[in-house]
N, C-alpha and C. Protein backbone atom coordinates (compact mmCIF):
# COMPACT_ATOMS: atom_id res chain seq x y z
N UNK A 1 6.90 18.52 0.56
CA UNK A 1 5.68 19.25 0.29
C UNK A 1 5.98 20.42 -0.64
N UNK A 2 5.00 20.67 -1.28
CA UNK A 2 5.29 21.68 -2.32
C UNK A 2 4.80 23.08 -1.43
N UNK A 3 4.72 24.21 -2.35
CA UNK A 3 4.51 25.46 -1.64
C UNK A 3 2.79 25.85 -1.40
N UNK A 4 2.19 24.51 -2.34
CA UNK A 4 1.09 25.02 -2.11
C UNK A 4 0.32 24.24 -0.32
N UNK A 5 1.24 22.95 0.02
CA UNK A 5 0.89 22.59 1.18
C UNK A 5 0.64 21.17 0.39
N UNK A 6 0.70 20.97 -0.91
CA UNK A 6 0.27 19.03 -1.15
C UNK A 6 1.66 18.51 -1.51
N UNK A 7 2.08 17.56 -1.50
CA UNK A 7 2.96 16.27 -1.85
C UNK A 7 3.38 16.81 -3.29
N UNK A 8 4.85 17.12 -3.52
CA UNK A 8 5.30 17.58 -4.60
C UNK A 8 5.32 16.34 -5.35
N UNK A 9 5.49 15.02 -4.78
CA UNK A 9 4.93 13.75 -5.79
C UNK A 9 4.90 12.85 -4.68
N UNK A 10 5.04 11.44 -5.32
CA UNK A 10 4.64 10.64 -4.78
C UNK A 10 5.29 9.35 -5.48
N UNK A 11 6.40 8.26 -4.58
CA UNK A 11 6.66 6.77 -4.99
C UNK A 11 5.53 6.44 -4.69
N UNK A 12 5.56 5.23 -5.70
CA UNK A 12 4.80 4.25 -5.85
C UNK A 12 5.53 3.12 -5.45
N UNK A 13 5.44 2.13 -5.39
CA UNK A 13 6.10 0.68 -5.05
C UNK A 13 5.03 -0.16 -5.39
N UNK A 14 4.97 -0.92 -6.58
CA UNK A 14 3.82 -2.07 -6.77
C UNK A 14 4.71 -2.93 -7.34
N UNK A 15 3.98 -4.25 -6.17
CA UNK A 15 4.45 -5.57 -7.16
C UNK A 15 3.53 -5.96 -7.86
N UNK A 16 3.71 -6.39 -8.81
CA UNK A 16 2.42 -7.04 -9.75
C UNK A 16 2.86 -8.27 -10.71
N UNK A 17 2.17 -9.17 -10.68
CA UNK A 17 2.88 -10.57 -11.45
C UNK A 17 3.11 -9.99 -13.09
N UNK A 18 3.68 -10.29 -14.17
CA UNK A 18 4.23 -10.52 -15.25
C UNK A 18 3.12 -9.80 -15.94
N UNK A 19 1.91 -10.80 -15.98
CA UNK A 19 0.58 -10.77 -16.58
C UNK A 19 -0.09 -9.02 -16.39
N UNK A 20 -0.24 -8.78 -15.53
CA UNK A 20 -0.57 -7.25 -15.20
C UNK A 20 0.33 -6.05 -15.72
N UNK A 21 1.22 -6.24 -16.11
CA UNK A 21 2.19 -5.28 -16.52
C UNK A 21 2.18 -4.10 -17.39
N UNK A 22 1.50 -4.87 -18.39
CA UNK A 22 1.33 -4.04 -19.95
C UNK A 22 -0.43 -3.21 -18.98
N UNK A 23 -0.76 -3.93 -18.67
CA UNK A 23 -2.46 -3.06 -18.29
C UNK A 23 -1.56 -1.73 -17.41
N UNK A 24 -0.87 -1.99 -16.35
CA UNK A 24 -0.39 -0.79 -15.34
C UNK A 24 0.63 0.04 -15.97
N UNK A 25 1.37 -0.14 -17.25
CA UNK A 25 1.88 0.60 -17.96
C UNK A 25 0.97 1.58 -18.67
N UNK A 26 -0.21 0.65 -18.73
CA UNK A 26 -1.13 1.85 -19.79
C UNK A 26 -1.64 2.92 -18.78
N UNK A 27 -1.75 2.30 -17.43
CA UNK A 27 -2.11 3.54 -16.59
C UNK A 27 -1.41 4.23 -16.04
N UNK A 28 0.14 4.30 -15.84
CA UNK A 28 0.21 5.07 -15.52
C UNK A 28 1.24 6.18 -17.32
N UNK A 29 0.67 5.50 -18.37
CA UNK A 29 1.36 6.72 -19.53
C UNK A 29 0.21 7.30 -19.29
N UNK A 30 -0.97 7.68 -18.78
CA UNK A 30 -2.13 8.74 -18.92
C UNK A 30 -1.78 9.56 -17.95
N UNK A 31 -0.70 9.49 -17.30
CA UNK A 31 0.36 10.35 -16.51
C UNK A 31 1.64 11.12 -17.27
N UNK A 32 1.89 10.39 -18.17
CA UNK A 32 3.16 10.07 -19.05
C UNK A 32 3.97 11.37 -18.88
N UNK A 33 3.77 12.86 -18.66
CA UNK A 33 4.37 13.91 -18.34
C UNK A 33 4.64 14.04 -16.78
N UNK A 34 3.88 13.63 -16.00
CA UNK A 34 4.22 13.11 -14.51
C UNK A 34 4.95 11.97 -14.27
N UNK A 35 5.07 10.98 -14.78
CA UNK A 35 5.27 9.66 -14.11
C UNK A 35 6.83 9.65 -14.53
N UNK A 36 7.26 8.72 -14.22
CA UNK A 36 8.77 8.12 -14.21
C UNK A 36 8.97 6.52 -13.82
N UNK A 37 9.22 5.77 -14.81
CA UNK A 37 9.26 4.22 -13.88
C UNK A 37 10.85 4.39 -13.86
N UNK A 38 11.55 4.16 -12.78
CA UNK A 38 13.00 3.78 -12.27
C UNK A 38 13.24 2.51 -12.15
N UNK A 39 12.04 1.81 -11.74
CA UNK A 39 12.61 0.32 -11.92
C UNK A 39 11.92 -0.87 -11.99
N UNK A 40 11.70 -1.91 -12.53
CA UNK A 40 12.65 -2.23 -13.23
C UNK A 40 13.81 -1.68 -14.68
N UNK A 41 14.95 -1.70 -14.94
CA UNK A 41 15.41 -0.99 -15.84
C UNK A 41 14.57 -1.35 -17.45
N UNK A 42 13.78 -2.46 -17.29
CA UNK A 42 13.25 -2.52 -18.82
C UNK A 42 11.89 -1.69 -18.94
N UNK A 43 11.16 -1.66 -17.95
CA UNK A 43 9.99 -0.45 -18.00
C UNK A 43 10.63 0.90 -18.16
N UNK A 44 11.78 1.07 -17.47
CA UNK A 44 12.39 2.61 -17.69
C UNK A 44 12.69 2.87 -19.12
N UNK A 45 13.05 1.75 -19.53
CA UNK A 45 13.81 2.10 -21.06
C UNK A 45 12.45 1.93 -21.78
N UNK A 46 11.36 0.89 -21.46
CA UNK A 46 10.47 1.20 -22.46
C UNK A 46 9.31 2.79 -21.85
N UNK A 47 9.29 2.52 -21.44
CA UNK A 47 8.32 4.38 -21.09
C UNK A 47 9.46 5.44 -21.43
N UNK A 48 10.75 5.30 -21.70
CA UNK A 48 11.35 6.35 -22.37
C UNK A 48 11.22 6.40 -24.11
N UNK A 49 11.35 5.18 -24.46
CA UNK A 49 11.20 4.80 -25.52
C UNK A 49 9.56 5.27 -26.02
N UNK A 50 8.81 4.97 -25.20
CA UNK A 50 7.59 5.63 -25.93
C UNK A 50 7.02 7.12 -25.70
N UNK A 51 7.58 7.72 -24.34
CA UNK A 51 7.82 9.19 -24.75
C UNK A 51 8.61 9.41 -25.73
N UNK A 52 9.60 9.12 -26.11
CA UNK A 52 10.50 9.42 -27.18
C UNK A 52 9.62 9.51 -28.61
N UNK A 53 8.87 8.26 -28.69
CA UNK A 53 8.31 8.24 -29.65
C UNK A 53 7.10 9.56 -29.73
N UNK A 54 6.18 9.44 -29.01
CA UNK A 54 5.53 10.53 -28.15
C UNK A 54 5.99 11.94 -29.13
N UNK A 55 7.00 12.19 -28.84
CA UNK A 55 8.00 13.31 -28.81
C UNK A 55 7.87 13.60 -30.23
N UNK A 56 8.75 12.85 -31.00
CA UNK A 56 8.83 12.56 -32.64
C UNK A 56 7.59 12.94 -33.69
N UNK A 57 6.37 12.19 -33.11
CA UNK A 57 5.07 12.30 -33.66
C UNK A 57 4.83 13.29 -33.69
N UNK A 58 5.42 14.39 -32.40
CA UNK A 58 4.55 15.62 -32.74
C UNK A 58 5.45 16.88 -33.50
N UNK A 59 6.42 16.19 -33.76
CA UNK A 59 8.06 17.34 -34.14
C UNK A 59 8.10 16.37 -35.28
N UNK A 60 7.06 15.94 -35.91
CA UNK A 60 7.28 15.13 -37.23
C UNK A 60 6.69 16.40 -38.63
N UNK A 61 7.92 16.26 -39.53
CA UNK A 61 7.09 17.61 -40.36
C UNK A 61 5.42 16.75 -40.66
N UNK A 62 5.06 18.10 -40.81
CA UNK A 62 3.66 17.91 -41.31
C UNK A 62 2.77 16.78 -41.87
N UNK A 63 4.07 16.40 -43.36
CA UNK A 63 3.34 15.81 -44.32
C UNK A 63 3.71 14.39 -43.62
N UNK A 64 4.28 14.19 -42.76
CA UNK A 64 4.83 12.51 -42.26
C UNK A 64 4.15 12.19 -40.92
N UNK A 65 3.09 12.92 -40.42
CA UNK A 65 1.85 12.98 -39.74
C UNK A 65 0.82 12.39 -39.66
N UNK A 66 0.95 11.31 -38.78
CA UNK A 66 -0.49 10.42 -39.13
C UNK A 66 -1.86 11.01 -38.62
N UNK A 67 -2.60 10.95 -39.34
CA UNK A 67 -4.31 11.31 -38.81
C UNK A 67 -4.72 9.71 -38.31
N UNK A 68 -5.75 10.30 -37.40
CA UNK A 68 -6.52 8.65 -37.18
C UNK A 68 -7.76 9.60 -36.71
């Protein structure tokens, strides 16, 4: 428990077939500064990989800055 009295976090444990994967990745990067996947090791490396990227985009000089 944290100091304020709530759950300083929280495991998750979901199984989910193959097919669902990419959808529950997208939900939980709208966490992406909270979350952490540990395992399997290929979700870990890819949610690092796209914070990483994450990261880059915004420490990209100026002019190499995409608008959308």
């Amino acid at each position: 428990m944290g100091k304020d009295g709530k759950p300083a976090y929280v495991d998750y444990i979901v199984k989910l077939p193959q097919r669902s994967l990419e959808e529950f990745c997208r939900w939980v990067y709208r966490f992406m500064d909270n979350a952490q996947f540990i395992y399997p090791q290929y979700l870990a490396e890819k949610h690092q990989e796209s914070a990483s990227a994450l990261l880059a985009r915004y420490h990209a000089p100026e002019n190499q800055r995409h608008s959308y």
